[in-house]
PDB file of N, CA and C in Angstrom:
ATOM      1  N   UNK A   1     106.963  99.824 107.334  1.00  0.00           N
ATOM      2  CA  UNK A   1     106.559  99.584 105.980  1.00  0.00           C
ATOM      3  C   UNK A   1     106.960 100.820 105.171  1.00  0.00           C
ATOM      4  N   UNK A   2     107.541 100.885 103.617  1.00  0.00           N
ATOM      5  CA  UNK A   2     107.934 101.800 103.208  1.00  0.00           C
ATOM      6  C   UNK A   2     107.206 101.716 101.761  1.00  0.00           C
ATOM      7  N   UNK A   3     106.935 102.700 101.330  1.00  0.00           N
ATOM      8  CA  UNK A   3     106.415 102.987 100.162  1.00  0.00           C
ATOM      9  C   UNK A   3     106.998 104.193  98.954  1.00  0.00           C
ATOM     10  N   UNK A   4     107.883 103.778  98.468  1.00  0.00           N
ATOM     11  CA  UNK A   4     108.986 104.678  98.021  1.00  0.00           C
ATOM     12  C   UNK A   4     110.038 105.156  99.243  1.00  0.00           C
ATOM     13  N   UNK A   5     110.238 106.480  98.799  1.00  0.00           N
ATOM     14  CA  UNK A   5     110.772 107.622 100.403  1.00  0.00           C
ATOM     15  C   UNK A   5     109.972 107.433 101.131  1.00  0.00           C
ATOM     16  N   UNK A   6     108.649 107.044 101.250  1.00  0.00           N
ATOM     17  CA  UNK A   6     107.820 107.219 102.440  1.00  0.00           C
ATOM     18  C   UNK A   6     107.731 106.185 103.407  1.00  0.00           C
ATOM     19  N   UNK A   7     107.989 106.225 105.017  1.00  0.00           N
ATOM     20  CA  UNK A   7     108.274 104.815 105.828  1.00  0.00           C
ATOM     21  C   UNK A   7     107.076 105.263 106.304  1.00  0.00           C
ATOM     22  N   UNK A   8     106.660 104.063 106.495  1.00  0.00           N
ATOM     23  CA  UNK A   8     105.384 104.397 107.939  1.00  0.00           C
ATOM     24  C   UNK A   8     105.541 103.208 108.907  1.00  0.00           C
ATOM     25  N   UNK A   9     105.429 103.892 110.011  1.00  0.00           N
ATOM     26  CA  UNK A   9     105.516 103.032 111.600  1.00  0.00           C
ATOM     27  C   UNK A   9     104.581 102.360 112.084  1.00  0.00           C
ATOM     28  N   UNK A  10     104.276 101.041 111.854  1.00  0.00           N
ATOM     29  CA  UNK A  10     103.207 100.174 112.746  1.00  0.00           C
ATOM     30  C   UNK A  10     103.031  99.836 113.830  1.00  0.00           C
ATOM     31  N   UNK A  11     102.139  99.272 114.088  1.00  0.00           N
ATOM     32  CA  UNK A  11     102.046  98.475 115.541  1.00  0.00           C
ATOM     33  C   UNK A  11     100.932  97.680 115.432  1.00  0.00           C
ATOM     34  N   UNK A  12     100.656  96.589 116.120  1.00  0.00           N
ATOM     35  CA  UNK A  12     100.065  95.167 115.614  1.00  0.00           C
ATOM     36  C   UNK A  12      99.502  95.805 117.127  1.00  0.00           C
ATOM     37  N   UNK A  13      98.189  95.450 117.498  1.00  0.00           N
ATOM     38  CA  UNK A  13      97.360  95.991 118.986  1.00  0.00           C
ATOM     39  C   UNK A  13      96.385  95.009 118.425  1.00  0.00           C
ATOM     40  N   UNK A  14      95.871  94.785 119.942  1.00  0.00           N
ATOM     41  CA  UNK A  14      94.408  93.802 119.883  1.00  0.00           C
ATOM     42  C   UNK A  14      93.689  94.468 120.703  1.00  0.00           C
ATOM     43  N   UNK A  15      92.201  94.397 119.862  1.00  0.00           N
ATOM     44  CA  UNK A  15      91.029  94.799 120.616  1.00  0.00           C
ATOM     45  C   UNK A  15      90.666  94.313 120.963  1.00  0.00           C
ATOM     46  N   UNK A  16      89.819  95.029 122.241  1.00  0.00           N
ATOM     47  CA  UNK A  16      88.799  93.875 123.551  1.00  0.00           C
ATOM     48  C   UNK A  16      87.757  94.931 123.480  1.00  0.00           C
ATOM     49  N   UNK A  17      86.733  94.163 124.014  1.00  0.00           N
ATOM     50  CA  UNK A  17      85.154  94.815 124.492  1.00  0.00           C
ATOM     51  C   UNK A  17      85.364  96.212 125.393  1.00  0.00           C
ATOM     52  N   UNK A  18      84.608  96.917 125.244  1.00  0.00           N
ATOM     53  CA  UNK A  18      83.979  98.064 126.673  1.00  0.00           C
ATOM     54  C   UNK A  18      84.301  96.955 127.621  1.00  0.00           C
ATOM     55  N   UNK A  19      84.350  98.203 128.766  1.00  0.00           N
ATOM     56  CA  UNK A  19      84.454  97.602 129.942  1.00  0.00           C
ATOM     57  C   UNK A  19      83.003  97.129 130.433  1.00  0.00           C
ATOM     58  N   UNK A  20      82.775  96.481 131.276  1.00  0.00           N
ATOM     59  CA  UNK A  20      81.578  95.700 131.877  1.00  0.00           C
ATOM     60  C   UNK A  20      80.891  97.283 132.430  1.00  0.00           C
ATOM     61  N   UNK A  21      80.226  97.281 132.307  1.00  0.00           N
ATOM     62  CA  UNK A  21      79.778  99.008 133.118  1.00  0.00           C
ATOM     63  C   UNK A  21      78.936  98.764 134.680  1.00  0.00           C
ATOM     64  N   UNK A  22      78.260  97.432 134.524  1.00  0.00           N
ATOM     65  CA  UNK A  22      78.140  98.098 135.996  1.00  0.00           C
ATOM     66  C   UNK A  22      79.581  97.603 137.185  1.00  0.00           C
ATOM     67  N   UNK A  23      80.385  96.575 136.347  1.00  0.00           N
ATOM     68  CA  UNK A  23      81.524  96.580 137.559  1.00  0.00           C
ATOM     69  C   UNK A  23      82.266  97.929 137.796  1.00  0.00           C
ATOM     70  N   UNK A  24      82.268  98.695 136.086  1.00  0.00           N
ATOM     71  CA  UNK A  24      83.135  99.860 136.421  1.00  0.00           C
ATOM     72  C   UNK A  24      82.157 101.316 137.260  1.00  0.00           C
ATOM     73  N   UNK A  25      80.786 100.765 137.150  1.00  0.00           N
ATOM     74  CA  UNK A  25      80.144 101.984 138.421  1.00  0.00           C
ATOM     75  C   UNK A  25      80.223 101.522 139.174  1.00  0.00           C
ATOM     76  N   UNK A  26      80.240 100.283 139.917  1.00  0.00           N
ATOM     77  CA  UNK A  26      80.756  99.931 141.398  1.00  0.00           C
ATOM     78  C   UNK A  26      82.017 100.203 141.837  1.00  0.00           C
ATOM     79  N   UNK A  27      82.956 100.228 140.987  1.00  0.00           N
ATOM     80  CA  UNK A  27      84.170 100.500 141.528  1.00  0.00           C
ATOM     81  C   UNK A  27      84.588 101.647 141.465  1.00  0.00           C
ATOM     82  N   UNK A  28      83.558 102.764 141.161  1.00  0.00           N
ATOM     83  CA  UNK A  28      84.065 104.476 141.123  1.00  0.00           C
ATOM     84  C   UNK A  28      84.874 104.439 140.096  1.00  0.00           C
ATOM     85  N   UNK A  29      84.780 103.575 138.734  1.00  0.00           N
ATOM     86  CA  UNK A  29      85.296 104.350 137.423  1.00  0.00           C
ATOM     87  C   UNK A  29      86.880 103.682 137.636  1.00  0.00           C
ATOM     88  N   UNK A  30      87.410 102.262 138.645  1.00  0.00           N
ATOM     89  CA  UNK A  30      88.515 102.092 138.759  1.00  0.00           C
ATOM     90  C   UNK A  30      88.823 100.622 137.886  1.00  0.00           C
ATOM     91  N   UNK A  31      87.773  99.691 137.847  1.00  0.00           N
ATOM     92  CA  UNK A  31      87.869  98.682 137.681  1.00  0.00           C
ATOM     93  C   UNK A  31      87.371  98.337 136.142  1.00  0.00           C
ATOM     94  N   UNK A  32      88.457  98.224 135.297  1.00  0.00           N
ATOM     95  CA  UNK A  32      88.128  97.829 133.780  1.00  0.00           C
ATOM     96  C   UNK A  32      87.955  96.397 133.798  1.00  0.00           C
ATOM     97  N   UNK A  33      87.045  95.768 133.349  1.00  0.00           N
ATOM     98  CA  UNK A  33      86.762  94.025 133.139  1.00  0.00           C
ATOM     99  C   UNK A  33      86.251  94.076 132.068  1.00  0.00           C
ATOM    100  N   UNK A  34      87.277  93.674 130.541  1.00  0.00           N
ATOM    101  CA  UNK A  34      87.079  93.582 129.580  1.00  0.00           C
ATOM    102  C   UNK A  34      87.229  91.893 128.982  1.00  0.00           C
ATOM    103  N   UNK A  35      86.545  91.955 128.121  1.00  0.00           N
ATOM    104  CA  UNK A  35      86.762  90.574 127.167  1.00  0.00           C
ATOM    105  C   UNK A  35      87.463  90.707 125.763  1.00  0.00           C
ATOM    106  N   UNK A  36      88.194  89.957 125.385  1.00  0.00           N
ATOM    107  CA  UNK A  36      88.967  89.943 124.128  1.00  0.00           C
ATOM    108  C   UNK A  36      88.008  88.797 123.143  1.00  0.00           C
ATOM    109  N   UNK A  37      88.601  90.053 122.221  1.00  0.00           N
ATOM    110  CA  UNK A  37      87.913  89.779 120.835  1.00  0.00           C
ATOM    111  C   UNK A  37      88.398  88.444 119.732  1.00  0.00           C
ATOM    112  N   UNK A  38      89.352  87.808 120.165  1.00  0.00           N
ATOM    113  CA  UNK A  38      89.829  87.274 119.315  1.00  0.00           C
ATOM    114  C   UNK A  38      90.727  87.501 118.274  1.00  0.00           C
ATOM    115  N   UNK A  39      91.333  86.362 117.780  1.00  0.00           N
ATOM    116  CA  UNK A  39      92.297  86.625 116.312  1.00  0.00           C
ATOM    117  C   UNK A  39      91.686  87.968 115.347  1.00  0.00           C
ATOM    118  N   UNK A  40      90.362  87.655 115.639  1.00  0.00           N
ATOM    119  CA  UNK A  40      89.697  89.118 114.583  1.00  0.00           C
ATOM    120  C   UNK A  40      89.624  90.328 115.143  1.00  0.00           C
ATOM    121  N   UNK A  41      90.132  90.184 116.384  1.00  0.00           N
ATOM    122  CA  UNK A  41      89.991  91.514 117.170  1.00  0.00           C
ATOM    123  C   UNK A  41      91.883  92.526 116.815  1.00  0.00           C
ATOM    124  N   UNK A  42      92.513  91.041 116.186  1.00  0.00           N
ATOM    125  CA  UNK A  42      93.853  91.975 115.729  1.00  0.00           C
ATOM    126  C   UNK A  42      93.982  92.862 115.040  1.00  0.00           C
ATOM    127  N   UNK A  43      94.859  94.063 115.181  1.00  0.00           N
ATOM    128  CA  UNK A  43      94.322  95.005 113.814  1.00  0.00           C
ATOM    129  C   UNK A  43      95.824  96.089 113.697  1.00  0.00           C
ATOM    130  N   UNK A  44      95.911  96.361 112.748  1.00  0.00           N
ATOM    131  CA  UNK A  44      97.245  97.142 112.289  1.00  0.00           C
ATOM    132  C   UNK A  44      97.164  98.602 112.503  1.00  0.00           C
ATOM    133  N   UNK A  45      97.539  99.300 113.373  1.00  0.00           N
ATOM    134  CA  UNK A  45      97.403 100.995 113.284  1.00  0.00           C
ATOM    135  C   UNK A  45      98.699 101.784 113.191  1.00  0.00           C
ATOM    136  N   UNK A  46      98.642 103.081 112.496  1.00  0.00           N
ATOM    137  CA  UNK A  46      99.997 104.015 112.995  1.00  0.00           C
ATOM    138  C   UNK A  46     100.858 104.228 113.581  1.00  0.00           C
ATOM    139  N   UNK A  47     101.590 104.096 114.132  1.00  0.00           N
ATOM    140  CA  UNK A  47     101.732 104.633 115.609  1.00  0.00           C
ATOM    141  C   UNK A  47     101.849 105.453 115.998  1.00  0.00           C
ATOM    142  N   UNK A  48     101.842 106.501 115.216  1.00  0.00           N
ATOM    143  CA  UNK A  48     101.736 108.091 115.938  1.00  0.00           C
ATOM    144  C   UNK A  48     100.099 107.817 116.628  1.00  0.00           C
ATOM    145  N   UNK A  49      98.891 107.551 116.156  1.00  0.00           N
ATOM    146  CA  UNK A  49      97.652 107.119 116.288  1.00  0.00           C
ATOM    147  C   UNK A  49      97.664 106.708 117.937  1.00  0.00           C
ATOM    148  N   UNK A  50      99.174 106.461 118.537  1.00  0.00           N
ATOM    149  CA  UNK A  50      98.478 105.866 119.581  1.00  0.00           C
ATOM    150  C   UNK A  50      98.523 106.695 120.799  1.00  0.00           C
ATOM    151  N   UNK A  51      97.995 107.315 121.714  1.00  0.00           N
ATOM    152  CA  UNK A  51      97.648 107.649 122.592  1.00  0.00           C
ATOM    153  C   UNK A  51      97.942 107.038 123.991  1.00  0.00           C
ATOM    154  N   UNK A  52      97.848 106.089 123.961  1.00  0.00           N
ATOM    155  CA  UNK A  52      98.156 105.516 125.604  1.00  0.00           C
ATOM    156  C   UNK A  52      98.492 104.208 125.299  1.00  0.00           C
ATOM    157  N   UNK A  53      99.445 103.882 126.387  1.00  0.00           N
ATOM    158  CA  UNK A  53      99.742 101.928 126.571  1.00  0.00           C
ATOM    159  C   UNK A  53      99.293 101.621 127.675  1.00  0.00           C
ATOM    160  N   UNK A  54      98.651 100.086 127.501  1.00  0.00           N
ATOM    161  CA  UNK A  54      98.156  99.739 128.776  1.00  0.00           C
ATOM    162  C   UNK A  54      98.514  98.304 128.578  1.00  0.00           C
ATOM    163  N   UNK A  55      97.768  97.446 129.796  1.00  0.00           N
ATOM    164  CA  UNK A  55      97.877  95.984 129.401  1.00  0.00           C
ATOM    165  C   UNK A  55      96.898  95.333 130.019  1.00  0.00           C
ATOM    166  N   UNK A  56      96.391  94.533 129.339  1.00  0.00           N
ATOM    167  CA  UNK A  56      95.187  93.338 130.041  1.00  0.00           C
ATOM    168  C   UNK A  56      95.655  92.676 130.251  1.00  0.00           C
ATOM    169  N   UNK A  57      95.652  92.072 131.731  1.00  0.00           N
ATOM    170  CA  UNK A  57      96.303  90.978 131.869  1.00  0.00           C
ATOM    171  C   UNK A  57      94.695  89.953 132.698  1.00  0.00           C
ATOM    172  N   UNK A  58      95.126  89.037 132.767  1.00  0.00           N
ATOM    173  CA  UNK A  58      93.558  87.960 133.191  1.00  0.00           C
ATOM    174  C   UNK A  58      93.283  88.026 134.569  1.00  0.00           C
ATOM    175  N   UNK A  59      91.940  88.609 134.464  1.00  0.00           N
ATOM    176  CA  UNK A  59      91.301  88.758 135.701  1.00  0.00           C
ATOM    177  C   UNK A  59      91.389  87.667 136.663  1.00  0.00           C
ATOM    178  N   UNK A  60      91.249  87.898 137.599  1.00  0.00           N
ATOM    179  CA  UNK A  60      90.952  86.683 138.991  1.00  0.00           C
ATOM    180  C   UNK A  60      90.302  87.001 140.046  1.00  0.00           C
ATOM    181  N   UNK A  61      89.764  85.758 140.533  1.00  0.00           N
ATOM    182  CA  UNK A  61      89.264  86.269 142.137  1.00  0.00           C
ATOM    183  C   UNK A  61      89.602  85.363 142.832  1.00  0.00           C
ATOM    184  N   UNK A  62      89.474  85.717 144.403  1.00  0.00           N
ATOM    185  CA  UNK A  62      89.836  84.806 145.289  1.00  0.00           C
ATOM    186  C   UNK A  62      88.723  84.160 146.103  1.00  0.00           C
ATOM    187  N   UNK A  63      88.751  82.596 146.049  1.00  0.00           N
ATOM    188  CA  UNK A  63      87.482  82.317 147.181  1.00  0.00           C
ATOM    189  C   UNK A  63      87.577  82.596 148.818  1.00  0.00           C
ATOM    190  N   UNK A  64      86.762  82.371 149.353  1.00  0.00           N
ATOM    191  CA  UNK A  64      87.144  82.385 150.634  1.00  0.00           C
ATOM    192  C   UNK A  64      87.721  81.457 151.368  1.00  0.00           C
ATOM    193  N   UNK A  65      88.062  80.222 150.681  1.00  0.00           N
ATOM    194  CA  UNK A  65      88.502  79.515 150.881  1.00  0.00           C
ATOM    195  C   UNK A  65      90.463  79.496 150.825  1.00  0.00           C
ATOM    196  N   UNK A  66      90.315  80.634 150.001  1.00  0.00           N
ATOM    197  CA  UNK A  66      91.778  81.084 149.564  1.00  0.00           C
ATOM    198  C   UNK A  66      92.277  80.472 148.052  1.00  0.00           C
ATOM    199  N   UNK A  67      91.337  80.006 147.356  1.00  0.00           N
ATOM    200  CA  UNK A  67      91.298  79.205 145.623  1.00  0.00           C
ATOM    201  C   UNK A  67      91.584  80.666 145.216  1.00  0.00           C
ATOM    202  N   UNK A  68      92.204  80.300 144.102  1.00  0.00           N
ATOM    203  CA  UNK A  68      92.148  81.276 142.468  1.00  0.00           C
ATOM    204  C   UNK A  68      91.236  80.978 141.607  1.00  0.00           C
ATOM    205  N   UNK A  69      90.375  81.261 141.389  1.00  0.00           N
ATOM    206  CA  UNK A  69      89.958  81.317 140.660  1.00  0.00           C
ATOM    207  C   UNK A  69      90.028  82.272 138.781  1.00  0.00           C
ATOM    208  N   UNK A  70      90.445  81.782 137.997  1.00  0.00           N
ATOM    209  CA  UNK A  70      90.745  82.504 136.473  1.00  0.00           C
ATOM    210  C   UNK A  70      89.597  82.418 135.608  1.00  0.00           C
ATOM    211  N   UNK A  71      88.238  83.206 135.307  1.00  0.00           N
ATOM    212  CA  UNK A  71      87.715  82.900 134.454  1.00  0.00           C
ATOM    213  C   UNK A  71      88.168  83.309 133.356  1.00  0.00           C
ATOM    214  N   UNK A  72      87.449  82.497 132.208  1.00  0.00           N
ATOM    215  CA  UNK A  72      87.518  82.314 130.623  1.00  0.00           C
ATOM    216  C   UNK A  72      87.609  83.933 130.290  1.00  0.00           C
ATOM    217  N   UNK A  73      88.576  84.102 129.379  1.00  0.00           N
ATOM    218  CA  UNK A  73      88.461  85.372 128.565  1.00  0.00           C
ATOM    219  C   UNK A  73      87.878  86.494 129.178  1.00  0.00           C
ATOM    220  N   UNK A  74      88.363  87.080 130.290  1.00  0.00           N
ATOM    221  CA  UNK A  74      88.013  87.826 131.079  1.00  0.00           C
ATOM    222  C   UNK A  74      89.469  88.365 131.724  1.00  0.00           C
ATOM    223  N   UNK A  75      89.729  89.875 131.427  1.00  0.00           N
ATOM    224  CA  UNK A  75      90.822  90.599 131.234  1.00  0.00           C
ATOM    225  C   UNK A  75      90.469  91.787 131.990  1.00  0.00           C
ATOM    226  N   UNK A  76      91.571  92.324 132.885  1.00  0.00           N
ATOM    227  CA  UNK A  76      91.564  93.698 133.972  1.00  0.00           C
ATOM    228  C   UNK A  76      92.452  94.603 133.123  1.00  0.00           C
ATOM    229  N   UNK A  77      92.436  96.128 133.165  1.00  0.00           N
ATOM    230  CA  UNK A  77      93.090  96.680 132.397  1.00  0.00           C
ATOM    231  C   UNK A  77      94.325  97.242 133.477  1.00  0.00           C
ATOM    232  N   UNK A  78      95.612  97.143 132.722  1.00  0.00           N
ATOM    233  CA  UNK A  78      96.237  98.385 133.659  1.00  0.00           C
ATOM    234  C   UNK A  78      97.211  99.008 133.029  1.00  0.00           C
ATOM    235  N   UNK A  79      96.855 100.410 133.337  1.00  0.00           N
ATOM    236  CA  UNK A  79      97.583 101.420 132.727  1.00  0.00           C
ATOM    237  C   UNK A  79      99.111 101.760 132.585  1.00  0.00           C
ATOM    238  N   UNK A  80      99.980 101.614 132.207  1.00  0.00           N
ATOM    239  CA  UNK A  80     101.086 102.066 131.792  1.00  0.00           C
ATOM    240  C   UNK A  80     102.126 101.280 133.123  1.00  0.00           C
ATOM    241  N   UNK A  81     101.968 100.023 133.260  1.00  0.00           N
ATOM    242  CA  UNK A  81     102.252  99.191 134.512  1.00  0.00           C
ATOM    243  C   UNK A  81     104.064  99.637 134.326  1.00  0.00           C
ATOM    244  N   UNK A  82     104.928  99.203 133.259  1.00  0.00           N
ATOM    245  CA  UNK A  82     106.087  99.546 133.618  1.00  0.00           C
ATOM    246  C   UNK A  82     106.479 100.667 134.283  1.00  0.00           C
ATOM    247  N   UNK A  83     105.405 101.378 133.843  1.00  0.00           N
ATOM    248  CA  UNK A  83     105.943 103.497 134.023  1.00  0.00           C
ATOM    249  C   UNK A  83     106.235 103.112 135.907  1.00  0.00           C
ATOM    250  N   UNK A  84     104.910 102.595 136.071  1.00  0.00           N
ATOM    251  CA  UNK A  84     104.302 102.706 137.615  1.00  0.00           C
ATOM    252  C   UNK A  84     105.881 101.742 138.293  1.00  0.00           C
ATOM    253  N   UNK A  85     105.483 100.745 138.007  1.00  0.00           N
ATOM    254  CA  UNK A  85     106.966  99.841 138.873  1.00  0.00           C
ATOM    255  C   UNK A  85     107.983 100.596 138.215  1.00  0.00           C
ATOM    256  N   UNK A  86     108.723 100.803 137.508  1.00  0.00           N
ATOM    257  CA  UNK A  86     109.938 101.629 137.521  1.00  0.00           C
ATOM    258  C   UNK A  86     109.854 102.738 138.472  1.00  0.00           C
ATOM    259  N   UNK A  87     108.897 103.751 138.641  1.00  0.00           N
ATOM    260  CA  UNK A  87     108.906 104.494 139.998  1.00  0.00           C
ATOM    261  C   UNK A  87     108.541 103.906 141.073  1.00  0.00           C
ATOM    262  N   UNK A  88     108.668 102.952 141.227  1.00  0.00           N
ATOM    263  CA  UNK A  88     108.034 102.320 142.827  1.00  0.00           C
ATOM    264  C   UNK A  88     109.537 101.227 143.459  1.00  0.00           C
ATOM    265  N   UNK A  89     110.271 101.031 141.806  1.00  0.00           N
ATOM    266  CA  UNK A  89     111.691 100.240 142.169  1.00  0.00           C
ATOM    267  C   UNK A  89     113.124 101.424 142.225  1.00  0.00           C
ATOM    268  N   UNK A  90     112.405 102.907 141.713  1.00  0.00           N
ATOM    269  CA  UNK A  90     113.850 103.646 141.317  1.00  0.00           C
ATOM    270  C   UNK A  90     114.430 103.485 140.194  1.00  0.00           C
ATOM    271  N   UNK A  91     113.742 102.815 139.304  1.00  0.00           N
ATOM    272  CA  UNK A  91     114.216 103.094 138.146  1.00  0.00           C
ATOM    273  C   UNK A  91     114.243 104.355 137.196  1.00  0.00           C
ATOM    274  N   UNK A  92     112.820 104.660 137.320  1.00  0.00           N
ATOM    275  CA  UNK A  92     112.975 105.944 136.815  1.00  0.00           C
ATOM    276  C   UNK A  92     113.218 107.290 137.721  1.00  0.00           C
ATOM    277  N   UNK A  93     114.101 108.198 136.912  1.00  0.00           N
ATOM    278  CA  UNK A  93     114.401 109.129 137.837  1.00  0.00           C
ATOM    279  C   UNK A  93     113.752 110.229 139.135  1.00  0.00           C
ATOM    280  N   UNK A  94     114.095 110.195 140.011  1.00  0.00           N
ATOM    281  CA  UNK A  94     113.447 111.405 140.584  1.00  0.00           C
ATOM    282  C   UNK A  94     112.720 112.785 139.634  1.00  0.00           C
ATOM    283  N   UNK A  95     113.718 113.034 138.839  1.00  0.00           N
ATOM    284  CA  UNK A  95     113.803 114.179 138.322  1.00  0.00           C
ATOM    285  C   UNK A  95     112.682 113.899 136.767  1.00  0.00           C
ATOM    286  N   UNK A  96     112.455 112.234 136.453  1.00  0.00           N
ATOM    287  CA  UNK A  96     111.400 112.411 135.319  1.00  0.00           C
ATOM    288  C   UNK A  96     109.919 112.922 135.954  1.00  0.00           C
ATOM    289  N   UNK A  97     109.251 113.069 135.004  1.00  0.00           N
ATOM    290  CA  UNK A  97     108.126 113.501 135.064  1.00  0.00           C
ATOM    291  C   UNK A  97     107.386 112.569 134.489  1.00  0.00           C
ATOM    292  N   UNK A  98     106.266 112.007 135.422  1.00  0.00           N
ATOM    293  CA  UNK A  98     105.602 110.805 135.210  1.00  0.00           C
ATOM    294  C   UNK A  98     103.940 111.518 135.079  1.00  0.00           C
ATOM    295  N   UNK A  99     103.533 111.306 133.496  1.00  0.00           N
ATOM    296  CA  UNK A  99     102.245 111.343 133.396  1.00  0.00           C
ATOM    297  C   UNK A  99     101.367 110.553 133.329  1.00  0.00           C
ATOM    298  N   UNK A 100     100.831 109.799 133.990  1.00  0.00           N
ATOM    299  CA  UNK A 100     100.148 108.620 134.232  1.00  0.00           C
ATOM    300  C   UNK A 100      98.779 109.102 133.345  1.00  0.00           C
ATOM    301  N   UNK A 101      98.796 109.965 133.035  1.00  0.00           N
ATOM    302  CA  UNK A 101      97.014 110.058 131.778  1.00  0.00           C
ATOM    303  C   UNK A 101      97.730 109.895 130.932  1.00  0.00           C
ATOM    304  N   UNK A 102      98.540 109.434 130.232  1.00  0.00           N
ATOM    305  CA  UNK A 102      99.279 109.291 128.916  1.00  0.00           C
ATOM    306  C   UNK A 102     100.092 108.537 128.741  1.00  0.00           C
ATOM    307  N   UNK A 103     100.677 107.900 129.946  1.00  0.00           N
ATOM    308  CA  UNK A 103     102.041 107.143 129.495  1.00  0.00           C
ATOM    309  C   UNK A 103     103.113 107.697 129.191  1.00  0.00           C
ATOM    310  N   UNK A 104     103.339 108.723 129.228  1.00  0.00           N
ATOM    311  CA  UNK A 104     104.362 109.117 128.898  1.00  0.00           C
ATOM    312  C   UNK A 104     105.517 109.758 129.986  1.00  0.00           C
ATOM    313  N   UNK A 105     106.771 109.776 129.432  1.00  0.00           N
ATOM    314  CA  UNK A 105     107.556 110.057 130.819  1.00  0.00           C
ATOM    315  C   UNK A 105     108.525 110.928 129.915  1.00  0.00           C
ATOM    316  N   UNK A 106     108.744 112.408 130.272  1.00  0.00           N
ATOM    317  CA  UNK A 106     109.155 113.495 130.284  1.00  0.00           C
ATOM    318  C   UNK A 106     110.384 113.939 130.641  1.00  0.00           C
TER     319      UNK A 106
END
């Protein structure tokens, strides 16, 4: 978006709930189980503003039966998933520097 000389850089992000807290004290602080907010949870920010990428993708469990189970609007978080598979396929270099508290690669 530009406003005279001045451009500014967006990014369209959707918000979801806190994480569930007692799944994330059972799981030693590993397991995010968030819910999304909806169309109203969309919202326009900076992008210098942003700090980390992650992705919710939809929770599941498995029965013992071996079913999937997908509940309703119920989302796992994970952190900077390309960074991680590009070092696990060789994509990214030996020689980058992978900061997994940030997302960012060096």
């Amino acid at each position: 978006m530009q406003f005279g000389d001045t451009v500014h850089s967006l990014a369209l992000v959707s918000l979801f709930s806190p994480p569930d807290l007692d799944i994330l004290k059972i799981s030693h602080q590993a397991a995010y189980i968030c819910h999304h907010g909806g169309i109203g949870a969309l919202t326009v920010v900076d992008v210098k503003t942003i700090r980390a990428v992650v992705s919710m993708v939809p929770d599941y469990r498995v029965t013992a039966e071996g079913d999937i189970v997908i509940p309703e609007n119920t989302f796992s978080l994970v952190e900077v998933p390309f960074l991680r598979l590009a070092s696990l396929c060789g994509t990214v270099s030996e020689g980058d520097d992978i900061d997994d508290s940030n997302g960012d690669v060096e």
